[in-house]
N, C-alpha and C. Protein backbone atom coordinates (compact mmCIF):
# COMPACT_ATOMS: atom_id res chain seq x y z
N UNK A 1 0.81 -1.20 0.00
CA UNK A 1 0.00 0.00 0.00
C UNK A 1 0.85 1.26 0.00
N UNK A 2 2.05 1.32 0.77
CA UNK A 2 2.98 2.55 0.84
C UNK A 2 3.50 2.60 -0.75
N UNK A 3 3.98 1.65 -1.02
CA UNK A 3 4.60 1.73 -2.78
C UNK A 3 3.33 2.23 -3.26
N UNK A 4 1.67 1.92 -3.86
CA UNK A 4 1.18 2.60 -4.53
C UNK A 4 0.78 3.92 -4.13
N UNK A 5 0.77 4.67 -2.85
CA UNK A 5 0.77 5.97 -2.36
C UNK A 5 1.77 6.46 -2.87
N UNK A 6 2.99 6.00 -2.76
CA UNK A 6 4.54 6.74 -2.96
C UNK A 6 4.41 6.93 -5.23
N UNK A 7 3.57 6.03 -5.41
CA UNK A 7 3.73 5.88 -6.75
C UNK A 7 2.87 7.14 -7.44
N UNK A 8 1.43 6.67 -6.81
CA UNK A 8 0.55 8.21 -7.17
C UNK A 8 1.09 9.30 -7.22
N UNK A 9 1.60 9.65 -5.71
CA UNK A 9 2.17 10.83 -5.70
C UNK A 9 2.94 11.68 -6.84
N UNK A 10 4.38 10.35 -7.01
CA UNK A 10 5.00 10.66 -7.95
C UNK A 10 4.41 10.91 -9.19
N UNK A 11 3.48 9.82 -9.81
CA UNK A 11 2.65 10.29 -10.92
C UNK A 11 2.15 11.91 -10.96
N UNK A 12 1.03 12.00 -9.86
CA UNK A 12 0.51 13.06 -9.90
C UNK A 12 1.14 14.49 -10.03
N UNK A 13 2.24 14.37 -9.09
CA UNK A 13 3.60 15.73 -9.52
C UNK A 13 3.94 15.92 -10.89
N UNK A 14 4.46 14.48 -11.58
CA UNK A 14 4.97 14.70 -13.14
C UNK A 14 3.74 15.12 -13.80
N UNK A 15 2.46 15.00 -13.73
CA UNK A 15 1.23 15.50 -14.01
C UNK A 15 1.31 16.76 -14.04
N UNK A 16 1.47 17.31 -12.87
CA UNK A 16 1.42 18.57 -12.47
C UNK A 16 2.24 19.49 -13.27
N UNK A 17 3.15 19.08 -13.55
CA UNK A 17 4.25 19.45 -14.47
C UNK A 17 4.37 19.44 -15.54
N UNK A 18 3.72 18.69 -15.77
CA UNK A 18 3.73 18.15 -17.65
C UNK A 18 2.08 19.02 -18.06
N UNK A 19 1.31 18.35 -17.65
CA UNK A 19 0.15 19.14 -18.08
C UNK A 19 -0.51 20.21 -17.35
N UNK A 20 -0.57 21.56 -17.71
CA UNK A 20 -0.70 22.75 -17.37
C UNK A 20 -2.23 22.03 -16.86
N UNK A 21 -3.25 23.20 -15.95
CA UNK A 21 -4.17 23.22 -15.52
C UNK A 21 -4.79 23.51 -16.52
N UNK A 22 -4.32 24.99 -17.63
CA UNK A 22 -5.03 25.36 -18.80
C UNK A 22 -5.18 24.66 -20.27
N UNK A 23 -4.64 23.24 -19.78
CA UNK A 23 -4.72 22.34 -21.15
C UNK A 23 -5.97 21.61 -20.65
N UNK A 24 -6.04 21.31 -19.25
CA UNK A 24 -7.35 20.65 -18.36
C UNK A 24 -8.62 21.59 -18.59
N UNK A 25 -8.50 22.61 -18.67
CA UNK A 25 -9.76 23.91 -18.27
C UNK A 25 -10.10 23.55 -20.29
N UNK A 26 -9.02 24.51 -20.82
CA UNK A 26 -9.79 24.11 -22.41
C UNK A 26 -9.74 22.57 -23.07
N UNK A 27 -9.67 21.88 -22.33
CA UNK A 27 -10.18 20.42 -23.01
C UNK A 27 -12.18 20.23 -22.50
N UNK A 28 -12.03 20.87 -20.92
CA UNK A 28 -13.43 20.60 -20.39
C UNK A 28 -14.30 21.85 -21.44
N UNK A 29 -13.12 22.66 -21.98
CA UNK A 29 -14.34 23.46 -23.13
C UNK A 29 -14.56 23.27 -24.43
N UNK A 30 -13.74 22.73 -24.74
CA UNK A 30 -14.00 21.51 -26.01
C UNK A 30 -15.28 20.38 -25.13
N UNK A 31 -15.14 20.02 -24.46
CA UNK A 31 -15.91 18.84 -24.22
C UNK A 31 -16.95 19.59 -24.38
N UNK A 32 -17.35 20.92 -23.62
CA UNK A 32 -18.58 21.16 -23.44
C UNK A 32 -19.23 21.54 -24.75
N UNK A 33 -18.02 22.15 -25.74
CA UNK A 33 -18.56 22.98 -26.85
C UNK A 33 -18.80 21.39 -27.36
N UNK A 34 -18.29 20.17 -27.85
CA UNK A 34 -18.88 19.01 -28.45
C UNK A 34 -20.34 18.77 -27.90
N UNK A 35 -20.72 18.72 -26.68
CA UNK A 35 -21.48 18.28 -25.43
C UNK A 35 -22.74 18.73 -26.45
N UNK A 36 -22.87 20.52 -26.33
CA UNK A 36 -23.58 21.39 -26.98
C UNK A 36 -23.95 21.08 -28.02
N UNK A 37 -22.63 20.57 -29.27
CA UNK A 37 -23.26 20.42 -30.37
C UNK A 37 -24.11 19.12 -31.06
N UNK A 38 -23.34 17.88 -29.52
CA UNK A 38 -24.44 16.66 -29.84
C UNK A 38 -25.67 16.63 -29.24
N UNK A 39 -26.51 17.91 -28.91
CA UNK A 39 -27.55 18.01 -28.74
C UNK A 39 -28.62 18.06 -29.84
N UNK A 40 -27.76 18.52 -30.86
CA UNK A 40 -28.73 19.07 -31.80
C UNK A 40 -29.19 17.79 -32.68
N UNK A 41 -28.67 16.77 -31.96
CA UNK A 41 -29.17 15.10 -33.03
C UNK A 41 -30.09 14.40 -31.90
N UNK A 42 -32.08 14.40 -32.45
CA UNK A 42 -32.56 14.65 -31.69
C UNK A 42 -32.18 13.21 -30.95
N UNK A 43 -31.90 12.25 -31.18
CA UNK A 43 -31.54 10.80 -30.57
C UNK A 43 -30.45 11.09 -29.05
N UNK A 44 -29.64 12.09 -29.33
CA UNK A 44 -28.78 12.46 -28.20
C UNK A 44 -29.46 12.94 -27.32
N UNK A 45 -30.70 14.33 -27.46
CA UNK A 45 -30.66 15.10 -26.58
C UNK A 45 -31.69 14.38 -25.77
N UNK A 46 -31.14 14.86 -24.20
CA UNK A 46 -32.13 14.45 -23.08
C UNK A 46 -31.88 16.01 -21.62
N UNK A 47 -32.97 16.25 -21.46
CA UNK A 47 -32.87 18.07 -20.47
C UNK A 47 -31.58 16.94 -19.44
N UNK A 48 -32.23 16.23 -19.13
CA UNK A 48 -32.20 15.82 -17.61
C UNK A 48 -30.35 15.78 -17.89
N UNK A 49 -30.10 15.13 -19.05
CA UNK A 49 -28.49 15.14 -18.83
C UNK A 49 -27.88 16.29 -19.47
N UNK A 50 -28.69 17.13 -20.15
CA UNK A 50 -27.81 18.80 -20.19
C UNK A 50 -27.79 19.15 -19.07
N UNK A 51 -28.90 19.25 -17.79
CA UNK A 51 -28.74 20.10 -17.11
C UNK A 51 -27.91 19.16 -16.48
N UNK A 52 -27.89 18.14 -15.95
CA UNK A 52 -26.23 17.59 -15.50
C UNK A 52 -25.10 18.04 -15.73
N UNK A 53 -24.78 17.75 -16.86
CA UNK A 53 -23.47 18.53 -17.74
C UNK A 53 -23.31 19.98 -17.33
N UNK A 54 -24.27 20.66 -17.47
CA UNK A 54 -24.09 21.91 -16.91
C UNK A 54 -23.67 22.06 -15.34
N UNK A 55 -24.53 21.38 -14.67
CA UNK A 55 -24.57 21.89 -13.24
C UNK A 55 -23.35 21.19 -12.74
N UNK A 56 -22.74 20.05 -13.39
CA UNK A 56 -21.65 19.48 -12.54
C UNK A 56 -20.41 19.45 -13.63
N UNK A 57 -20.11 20.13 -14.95
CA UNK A 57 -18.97 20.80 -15.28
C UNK A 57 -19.37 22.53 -15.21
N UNK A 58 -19.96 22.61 -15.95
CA UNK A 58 -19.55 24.38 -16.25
C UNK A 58 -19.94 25.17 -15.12
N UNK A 59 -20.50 24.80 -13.90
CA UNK A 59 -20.49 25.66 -12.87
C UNK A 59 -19.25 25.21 -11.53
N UNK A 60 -19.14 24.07 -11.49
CA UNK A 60 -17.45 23.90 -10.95
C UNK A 60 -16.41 24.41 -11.54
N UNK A 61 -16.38 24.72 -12.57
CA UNK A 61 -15.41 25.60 -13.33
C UNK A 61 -15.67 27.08 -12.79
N UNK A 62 -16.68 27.40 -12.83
CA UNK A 62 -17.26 29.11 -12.42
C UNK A 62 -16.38 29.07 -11.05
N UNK A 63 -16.92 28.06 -10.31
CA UNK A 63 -16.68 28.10 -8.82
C UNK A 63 -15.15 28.06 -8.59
N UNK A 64 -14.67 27.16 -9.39
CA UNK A 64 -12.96 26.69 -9.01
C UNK A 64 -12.46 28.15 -9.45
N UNK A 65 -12.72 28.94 -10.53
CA UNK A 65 -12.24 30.07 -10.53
C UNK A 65 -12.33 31.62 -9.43
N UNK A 66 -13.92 31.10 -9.20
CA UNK A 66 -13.93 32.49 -8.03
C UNK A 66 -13.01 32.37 -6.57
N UNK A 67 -13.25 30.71 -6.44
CA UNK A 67 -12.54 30.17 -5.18
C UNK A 67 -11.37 30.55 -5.23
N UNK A 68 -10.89 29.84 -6.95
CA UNK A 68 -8.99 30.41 -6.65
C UNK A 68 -8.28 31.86 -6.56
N UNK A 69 -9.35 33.01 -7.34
CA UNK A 69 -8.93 34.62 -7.01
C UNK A 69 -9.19 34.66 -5.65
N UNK A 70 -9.85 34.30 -4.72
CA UNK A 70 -10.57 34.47 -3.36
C UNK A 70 -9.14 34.18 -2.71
N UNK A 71 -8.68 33.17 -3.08
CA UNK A 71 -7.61 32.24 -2.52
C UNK A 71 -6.40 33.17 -2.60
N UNK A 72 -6.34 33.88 -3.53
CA UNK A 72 -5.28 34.74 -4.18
C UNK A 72 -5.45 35.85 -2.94
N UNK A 73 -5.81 35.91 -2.28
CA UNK A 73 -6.45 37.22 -1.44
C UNK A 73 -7.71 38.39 -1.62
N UNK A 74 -8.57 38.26 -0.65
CA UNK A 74 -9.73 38.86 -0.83
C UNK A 74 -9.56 39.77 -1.15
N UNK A 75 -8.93 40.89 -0.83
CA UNK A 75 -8.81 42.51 -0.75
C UNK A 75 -8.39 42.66 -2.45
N UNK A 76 -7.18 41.74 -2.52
CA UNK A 76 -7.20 42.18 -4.18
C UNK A 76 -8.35 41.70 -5.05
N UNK A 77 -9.26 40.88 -4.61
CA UNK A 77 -10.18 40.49 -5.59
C UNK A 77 -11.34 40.99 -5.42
N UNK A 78 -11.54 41.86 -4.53
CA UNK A 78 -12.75 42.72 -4.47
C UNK A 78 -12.19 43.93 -5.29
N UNK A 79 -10.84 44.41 -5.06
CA UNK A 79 -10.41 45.79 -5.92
C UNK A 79 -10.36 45.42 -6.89
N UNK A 80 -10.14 44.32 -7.75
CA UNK A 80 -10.33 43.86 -9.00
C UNK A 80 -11.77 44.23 -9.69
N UNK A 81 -12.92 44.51 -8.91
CA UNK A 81 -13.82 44.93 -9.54
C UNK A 81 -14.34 46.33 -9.94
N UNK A 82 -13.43 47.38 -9.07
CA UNK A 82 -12.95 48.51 -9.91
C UNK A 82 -11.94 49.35 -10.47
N UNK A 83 -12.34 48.91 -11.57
CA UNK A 83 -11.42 49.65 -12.88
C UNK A 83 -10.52 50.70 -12.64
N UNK A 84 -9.17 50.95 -12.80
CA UNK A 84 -8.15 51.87 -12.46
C UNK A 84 -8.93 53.18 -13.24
N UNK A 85 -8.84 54.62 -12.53
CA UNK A 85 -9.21 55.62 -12.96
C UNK A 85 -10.75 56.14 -12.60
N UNK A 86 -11.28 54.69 -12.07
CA UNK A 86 -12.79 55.18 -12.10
C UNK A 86 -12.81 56.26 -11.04
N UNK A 87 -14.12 57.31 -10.53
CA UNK A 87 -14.22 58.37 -9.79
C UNK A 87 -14.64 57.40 -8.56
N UNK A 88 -14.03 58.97 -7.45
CA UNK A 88 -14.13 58.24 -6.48
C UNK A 88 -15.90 58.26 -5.58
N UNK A 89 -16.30 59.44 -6.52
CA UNK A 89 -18.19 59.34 -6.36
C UNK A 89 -18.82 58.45 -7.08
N UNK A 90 -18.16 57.57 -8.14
CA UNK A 90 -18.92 56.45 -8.93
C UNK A 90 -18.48 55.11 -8.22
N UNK A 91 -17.51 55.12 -7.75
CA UNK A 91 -16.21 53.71 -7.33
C UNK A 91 -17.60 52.75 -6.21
N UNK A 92 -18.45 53.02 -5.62
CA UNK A 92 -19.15 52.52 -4.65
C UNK A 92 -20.05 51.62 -5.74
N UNK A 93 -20.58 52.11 -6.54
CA UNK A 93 -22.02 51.84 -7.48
C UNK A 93 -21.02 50.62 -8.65
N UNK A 94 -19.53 50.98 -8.86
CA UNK A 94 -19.49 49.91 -10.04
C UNK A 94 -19.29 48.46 -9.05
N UNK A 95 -17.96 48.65 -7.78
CA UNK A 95 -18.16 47.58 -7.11
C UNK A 95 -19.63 47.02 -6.49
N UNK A 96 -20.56 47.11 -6.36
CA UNK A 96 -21.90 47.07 -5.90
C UNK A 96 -22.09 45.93 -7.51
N UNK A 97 -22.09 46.87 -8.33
CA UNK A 97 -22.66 46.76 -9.25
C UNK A 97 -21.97 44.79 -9.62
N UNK A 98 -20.60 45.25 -9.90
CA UNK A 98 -19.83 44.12 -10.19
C UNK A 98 -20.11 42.81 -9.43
N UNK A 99 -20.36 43.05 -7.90
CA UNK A 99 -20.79 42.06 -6.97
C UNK A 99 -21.55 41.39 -7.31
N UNK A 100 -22.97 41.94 -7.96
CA UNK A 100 -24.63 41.69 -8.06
C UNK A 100 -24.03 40.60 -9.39
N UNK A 101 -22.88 41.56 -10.60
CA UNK A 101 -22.89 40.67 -11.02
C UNK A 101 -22.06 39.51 -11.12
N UNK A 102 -21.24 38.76 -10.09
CA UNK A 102 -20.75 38.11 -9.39
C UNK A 102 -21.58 36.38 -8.98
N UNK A 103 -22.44 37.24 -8.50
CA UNK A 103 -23.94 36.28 -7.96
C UNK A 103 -24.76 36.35 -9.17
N UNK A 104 -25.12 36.70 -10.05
CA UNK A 104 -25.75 36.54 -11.01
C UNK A 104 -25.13 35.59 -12.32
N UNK A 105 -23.72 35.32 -12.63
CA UNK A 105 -23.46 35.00 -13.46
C UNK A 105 -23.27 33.47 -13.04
N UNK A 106 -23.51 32.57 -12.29
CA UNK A 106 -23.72 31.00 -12.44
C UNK A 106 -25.05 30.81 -12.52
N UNK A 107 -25.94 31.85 -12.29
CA UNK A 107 -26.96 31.36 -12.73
C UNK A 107 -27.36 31.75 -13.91
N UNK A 108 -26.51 32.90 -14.72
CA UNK A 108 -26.64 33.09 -16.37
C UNK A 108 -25.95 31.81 -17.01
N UNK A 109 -24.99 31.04 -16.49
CA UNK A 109 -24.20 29.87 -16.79
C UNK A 109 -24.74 28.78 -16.68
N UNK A 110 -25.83 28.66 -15.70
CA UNK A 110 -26.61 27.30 -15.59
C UNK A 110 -28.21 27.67 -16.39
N UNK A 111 -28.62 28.40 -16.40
CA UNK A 111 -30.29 28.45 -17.22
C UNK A 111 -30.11 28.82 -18.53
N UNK A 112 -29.37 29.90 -18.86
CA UNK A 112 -29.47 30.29 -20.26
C UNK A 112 -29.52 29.01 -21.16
N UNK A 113 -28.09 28.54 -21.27
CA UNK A 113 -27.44 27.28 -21.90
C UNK A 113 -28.94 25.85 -22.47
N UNK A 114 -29.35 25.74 -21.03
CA UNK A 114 -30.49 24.70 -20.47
C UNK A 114 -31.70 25.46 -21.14
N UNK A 115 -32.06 26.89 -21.53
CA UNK A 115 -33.65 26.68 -21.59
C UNK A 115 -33.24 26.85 -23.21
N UNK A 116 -32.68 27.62 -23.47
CA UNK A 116 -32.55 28.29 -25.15
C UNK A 116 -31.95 26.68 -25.76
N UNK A 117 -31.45 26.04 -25.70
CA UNK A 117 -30.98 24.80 -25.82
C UNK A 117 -32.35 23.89 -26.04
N UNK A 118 -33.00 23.27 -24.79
CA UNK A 118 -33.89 23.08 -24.95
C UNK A 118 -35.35 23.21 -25.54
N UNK A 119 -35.33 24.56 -25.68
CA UNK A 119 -36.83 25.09 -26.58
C UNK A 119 -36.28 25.23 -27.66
N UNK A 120 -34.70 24.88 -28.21
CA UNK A 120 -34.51 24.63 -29.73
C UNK A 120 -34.93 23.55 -30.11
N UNK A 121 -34.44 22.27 -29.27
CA UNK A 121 -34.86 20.91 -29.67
C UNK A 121 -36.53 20.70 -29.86
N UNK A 122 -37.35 21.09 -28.68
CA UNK A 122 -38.77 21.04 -28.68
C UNK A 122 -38.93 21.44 -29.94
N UNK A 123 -38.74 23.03 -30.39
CA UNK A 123 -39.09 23.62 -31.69
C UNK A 123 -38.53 22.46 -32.72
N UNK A 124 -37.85 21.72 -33.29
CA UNK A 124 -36.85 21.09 -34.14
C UNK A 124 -37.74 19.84 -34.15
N UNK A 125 -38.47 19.50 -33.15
CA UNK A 125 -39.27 18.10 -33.00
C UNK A 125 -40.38 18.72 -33.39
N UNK A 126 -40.90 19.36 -33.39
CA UNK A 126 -42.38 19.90 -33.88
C UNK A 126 -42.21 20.32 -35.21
N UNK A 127 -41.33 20.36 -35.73
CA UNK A 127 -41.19 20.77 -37.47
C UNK A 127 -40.89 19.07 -37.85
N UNK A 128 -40.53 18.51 -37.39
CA UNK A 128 -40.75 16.65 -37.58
C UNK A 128 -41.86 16.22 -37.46
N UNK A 129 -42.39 16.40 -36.40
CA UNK A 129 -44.25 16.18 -36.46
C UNK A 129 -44.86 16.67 -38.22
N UNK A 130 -44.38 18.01 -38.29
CA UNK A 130 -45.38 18.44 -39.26
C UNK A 130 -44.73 17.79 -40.94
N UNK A 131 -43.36 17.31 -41.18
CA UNK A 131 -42.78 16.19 -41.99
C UNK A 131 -43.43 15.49 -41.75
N UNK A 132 -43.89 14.55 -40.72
CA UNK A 132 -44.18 12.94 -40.80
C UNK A 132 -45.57 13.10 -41.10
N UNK A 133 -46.44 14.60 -40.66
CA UNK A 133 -47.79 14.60 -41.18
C UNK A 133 -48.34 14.76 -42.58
N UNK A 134 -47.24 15.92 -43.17
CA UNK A 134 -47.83 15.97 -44.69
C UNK A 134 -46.13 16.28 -44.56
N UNK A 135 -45.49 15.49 -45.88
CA UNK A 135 -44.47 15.95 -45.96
C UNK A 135 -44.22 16.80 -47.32
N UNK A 136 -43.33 17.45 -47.14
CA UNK A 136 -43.44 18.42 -48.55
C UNK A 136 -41.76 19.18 -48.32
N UNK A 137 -41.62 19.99 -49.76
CA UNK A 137 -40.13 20.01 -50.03
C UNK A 137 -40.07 21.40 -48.97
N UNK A 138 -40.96 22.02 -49.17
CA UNK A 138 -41.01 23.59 -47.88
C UNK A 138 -40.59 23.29 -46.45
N UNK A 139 -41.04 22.12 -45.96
CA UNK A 139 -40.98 22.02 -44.62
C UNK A 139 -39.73 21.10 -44.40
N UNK A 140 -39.53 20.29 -45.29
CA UNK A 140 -38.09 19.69 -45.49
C UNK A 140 -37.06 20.99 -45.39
N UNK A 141 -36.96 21.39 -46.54
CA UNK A 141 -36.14 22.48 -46.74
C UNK A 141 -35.93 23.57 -44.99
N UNK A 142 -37.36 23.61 -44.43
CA UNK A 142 -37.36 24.31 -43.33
C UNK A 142 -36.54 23.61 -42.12
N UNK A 143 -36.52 22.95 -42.03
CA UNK A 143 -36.24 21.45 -40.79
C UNK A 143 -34.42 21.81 -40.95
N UNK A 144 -33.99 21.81 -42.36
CA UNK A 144 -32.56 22.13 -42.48
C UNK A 144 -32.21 23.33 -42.05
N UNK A 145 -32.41 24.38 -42.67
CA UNK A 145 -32.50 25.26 -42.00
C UNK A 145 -32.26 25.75 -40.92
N UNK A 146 -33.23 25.49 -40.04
CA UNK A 146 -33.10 24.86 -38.70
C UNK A 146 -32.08 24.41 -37.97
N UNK A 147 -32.34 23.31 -38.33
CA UNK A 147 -30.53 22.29 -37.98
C UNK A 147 -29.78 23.30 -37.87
N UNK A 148 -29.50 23.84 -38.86
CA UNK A 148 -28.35 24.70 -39.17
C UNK A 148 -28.20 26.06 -38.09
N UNK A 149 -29.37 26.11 -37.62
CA UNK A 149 -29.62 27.55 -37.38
C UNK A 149 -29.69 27.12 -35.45
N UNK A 150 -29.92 26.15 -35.46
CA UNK A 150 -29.42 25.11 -33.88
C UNK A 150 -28.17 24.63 -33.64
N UNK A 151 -27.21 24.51 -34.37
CA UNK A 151 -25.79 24.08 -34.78
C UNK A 151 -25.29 25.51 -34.30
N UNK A 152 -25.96 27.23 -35.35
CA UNK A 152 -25.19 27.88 -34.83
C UNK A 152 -25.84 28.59 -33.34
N UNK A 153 -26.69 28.56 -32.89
CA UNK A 153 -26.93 28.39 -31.29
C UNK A 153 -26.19 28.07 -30.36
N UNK A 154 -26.00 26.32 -31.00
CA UNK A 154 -25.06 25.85 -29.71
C UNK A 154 -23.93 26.19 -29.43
N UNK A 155 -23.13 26.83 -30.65
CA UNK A 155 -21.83 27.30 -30.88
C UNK A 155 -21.67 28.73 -30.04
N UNK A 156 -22.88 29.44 -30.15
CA UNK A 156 -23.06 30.89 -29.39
C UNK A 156 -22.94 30.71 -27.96
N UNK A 157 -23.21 29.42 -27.93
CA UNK A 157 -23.89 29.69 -26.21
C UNK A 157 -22.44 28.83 -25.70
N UNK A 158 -21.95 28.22 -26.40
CA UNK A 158 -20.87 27.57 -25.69
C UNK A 158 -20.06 28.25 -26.12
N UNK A 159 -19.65 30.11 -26.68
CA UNK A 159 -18.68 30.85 -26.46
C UNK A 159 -19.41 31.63 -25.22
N UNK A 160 -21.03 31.62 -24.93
CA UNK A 160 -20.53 32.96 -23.52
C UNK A 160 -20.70 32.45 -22.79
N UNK A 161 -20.89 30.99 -22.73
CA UNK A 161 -20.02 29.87 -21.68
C UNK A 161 -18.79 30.22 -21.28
N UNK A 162 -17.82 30.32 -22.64
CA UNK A 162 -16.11 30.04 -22.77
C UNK A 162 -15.89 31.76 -22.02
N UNK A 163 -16.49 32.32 -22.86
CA UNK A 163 -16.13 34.17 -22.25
C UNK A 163 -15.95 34.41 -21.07
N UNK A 164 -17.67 33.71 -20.43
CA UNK A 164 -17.99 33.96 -18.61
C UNK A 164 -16.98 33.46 -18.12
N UNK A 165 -16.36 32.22 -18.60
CA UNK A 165 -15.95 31.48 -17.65
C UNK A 165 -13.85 32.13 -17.73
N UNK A 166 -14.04 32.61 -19.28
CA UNK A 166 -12.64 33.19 -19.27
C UNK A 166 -12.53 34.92 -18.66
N UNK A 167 -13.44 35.51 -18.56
CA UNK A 167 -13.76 36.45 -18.45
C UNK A 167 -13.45 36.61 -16.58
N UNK A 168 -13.86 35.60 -15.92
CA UNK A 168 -13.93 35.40 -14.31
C UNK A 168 -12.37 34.91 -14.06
N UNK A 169 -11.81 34.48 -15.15
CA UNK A 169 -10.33 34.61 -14.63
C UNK A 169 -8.99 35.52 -14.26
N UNK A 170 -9.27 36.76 -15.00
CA UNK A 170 -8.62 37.75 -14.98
C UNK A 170 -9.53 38.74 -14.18
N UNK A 171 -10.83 38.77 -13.92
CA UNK A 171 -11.56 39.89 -13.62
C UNK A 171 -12.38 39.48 -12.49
């Protein structure tokens, strides 16, 4: 048991070393941006495991980042939320401001993603209903469209995924 403790360890250090944290962070955003885009094949999508995906990667990511500036020291990461130069009669209202949005942005990270996502697919299955009822080259033609126009959705939403979540690292 001491040799495979002594062994991990060692593993885990050359880990540490070899692969940056930021090859770990943008692989989980590739995953997510794939995640996103195998939604749009209606056989993949299911809410119950987007909102999984969401709630147990892209908001541990939110969190591991606020935790680690926090970690960095509070005082600098509260002054991090106002901007060099600002006045010193405005300086109260942007930190205020920045806070609110602080607390607001895991939950722009967990619902947006989940409902606009979801009421694409619903919409995308109801233009299949109306194929399998009368089919015709209009509503074919429309259904693609579509696709296409859900493809570039998922791509949107898994950059202000990538933004929020790159955006909370420096700021």
């Amino acid at each position: 048991m001491i040799l495979i403790n002594r062994f991990t360890v060692i593993i885990n250090i050359i880990l540490f070393f070899v692969i940056p944290i930021s090859f770990i962070y943008s692989y989980l955003n590739y995953y997510i941006l794939g995640f996103f885009l195998s939604l749009r094949f209606p056989i993949l999508w299911g809410s119950l495991g987007l909102l999984e995906i969401i709630i147990f990667i892209v908001f541990p990511l939110f969190l591991s980042l606020i935790f680690n500036r926090i970690e960095n020291g509070l005082n600098i990461f509260f002054s991090s939320f106002i901007p060099i130069g600002t006045p010193l009669w405005i300086a109260w209202f942007v930190g205020l401001a920045e806070t609110i949005s602080y607390m607001v942005r895991p939950l722009i990270l967990v619902i947006r993603p989940f409902l606009n996502i979801s009421i694409g697919v619903l919409g995308t299955s109801m233009v299949i209903n109306l194929i399998i009822n009368s089919f015709s080259l209009i509503i074919f033609s429309l259904l693609f469209i579509i696709f296409f126009y859900e493809i570039f959705v998922a791509i949107v939403h898994w950059y202000i995924v990538n933004n929020i979540l790159n955006f909370s690292i420096n700021h």
